[in-house]
C-alpha atoms as a PDB file:
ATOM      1  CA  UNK A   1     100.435 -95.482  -9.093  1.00  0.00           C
ATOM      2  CA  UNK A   2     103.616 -96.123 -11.093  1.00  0.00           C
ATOM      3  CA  UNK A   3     105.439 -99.845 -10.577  1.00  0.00           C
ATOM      4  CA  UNK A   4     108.544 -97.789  -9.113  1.00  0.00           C
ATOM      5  CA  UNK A   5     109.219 -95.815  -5.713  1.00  0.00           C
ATOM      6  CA  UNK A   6     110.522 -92.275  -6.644  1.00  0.00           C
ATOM      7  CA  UNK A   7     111.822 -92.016  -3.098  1.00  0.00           C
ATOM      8  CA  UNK A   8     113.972 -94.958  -3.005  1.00  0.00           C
ATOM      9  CA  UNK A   9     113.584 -96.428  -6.778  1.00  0.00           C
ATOM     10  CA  UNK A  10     112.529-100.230  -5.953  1.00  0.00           C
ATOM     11  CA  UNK A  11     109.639-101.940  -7.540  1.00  0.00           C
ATOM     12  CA  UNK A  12     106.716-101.775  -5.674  1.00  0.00           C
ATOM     13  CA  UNK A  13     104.999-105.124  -4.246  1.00  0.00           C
ATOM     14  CA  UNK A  14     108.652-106.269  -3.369  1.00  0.00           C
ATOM     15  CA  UNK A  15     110.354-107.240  -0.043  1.00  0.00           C
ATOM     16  CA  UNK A  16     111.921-104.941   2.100  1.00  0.00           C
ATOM     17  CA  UNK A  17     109.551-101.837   1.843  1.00  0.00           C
ATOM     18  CA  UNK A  18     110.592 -98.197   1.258  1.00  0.00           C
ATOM     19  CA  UNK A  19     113.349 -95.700   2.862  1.00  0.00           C
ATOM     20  CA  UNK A  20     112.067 -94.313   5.436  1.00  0.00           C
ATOM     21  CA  UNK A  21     112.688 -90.059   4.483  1.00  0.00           C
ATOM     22  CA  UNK A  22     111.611 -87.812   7.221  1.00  0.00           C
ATOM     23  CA  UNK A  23     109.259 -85.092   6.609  1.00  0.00           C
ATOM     24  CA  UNK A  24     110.036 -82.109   7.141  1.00  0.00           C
ATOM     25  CA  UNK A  25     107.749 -79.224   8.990  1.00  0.00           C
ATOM     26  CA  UNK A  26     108.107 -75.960  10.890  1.00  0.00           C
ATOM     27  CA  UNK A  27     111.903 -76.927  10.780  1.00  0.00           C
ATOM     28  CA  UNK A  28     111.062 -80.641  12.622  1.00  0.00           C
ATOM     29  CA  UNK A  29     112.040 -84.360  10.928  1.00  0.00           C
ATOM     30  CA  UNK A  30     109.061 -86.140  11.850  1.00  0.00           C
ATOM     31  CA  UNK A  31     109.593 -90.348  11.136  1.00  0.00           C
ATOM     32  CA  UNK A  32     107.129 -91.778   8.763  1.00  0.00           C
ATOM     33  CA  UNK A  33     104.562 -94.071   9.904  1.00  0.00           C
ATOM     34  CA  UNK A  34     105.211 -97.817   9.403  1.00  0.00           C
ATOM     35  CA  UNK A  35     102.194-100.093   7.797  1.00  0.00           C
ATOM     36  CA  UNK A  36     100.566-101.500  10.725  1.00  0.00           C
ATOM     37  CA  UNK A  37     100.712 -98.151  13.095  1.00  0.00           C
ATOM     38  CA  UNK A  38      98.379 -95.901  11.727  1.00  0.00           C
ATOM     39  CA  UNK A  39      95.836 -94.655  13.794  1.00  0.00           C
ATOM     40  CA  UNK A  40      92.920 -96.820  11.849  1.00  0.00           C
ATOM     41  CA  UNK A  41      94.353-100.168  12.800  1.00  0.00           C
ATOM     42  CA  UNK A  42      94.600 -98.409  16.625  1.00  0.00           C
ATOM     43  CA  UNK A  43      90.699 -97.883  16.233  1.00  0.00           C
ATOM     44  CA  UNK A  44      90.194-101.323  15.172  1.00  0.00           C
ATOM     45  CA  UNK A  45      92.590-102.639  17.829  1.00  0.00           C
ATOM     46  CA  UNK A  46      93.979-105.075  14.851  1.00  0.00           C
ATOM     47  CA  UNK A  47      97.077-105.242  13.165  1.00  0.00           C
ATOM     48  CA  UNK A  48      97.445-106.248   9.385  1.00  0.00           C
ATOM     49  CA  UNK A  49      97.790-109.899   8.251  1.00  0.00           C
ATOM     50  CA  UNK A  50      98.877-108.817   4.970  1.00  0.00           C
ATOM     51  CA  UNK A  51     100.892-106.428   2.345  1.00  0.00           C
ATOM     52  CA  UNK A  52      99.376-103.369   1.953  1.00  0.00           C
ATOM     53  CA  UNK A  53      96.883-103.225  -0.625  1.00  0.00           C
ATOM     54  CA  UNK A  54      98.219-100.377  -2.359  1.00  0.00           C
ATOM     55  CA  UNK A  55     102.020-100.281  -2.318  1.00  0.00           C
ATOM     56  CA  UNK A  56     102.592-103.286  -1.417  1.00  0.00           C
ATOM     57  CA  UNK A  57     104.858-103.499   2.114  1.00  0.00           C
ATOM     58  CA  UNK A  58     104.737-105.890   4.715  1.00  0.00           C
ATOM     59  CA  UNK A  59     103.417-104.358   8.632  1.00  0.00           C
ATOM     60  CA  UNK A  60     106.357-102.927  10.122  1.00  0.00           C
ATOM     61  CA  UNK A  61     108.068-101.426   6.872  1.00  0.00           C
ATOM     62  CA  UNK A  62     107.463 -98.102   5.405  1.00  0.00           C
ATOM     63  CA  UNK A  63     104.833 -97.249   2.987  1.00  0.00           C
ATOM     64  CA  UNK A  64     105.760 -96.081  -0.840  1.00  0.00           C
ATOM     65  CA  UNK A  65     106.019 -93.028  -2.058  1.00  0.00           C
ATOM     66  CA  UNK A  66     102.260 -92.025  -3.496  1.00  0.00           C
ATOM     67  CA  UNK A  67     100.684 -94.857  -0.978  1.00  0.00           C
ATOM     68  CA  UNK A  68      97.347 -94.114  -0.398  1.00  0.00           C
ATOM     69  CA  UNK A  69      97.445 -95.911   3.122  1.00  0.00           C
ATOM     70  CA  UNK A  70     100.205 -94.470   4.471  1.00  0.00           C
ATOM     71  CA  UNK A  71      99.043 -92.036   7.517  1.00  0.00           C
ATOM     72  CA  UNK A  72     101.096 -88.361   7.743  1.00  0.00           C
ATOM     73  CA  UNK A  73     103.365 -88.575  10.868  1.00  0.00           C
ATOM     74  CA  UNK A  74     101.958 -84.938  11.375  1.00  0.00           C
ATOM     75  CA  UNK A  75      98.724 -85.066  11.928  1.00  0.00           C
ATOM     76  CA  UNK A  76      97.792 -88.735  11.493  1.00  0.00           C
ATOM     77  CA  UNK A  77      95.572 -88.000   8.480  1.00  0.00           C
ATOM     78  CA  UNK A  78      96.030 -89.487   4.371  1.00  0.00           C
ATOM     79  CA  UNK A  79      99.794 -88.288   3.713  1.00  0.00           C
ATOM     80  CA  UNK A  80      99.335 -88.372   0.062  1.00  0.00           C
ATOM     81  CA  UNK A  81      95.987 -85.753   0.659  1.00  0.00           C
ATOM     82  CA  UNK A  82      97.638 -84.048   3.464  1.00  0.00           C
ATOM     83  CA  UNK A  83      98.881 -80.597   3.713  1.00  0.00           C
ATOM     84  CA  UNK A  84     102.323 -82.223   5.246  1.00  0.00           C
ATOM     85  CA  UNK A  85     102.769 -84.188   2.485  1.00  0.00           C
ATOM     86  CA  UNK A  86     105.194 -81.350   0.828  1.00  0.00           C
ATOM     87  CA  UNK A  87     108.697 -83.049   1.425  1.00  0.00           C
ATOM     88  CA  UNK A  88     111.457 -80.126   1.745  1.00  0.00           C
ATOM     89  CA  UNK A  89     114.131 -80.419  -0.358  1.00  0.00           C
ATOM     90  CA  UNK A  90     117.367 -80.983   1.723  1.00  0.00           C
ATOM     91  CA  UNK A  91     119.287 -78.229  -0.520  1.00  0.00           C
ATOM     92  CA  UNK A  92     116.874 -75.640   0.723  1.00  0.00           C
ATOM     93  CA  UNK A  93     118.989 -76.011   4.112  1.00  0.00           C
ATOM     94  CA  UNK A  94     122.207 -74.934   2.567  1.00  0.00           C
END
């Protein structure tokens, strides 16, 4: 993973977490998923304790751009693997 967010350009491992840029699919804005709700911590009944391990954000912010944790607000599977993970271009609307 590179040190910088190429959705919102901070560092990653810093405060404050990442913008949160709705994906885009079959013309819907779906709302990422904050670090903490993804459906694994559901099945576990647990909530995280500390930053995640990958990118860095507390529970409650938004996941980095390339995170490997964060969960596609799709279908609830890996966003970085996932078929959702294609983020439209807003200029494609014009």
């Amino acid at each position: 993973m590179n040190n910088k967010c190429n959705w919102c350009g901070k560092e990653y491992h810093t405060p404050g977490g990442c913008a949160p840029l709705p994906v885009k699919y079959d013309g819907v804005d779906y709302i990422p998923v904050k670090f903490g709700a993804e459906p694994i911590w559901e099945e576990l009944n647990e909530v995280p304790q500390r930053p995640c391990h990958d990118c860095g954000v507390m529970p409650g912010e938004y996941h980095h751009c390339g995170c490997d944790v964060e969960a596609c607000p799709v279908c609830g599977g890996q966003f970085l693997t996932c078929e959702h993970s294609v983020i439209e271009d807003p200029e494609d609307d014009i």
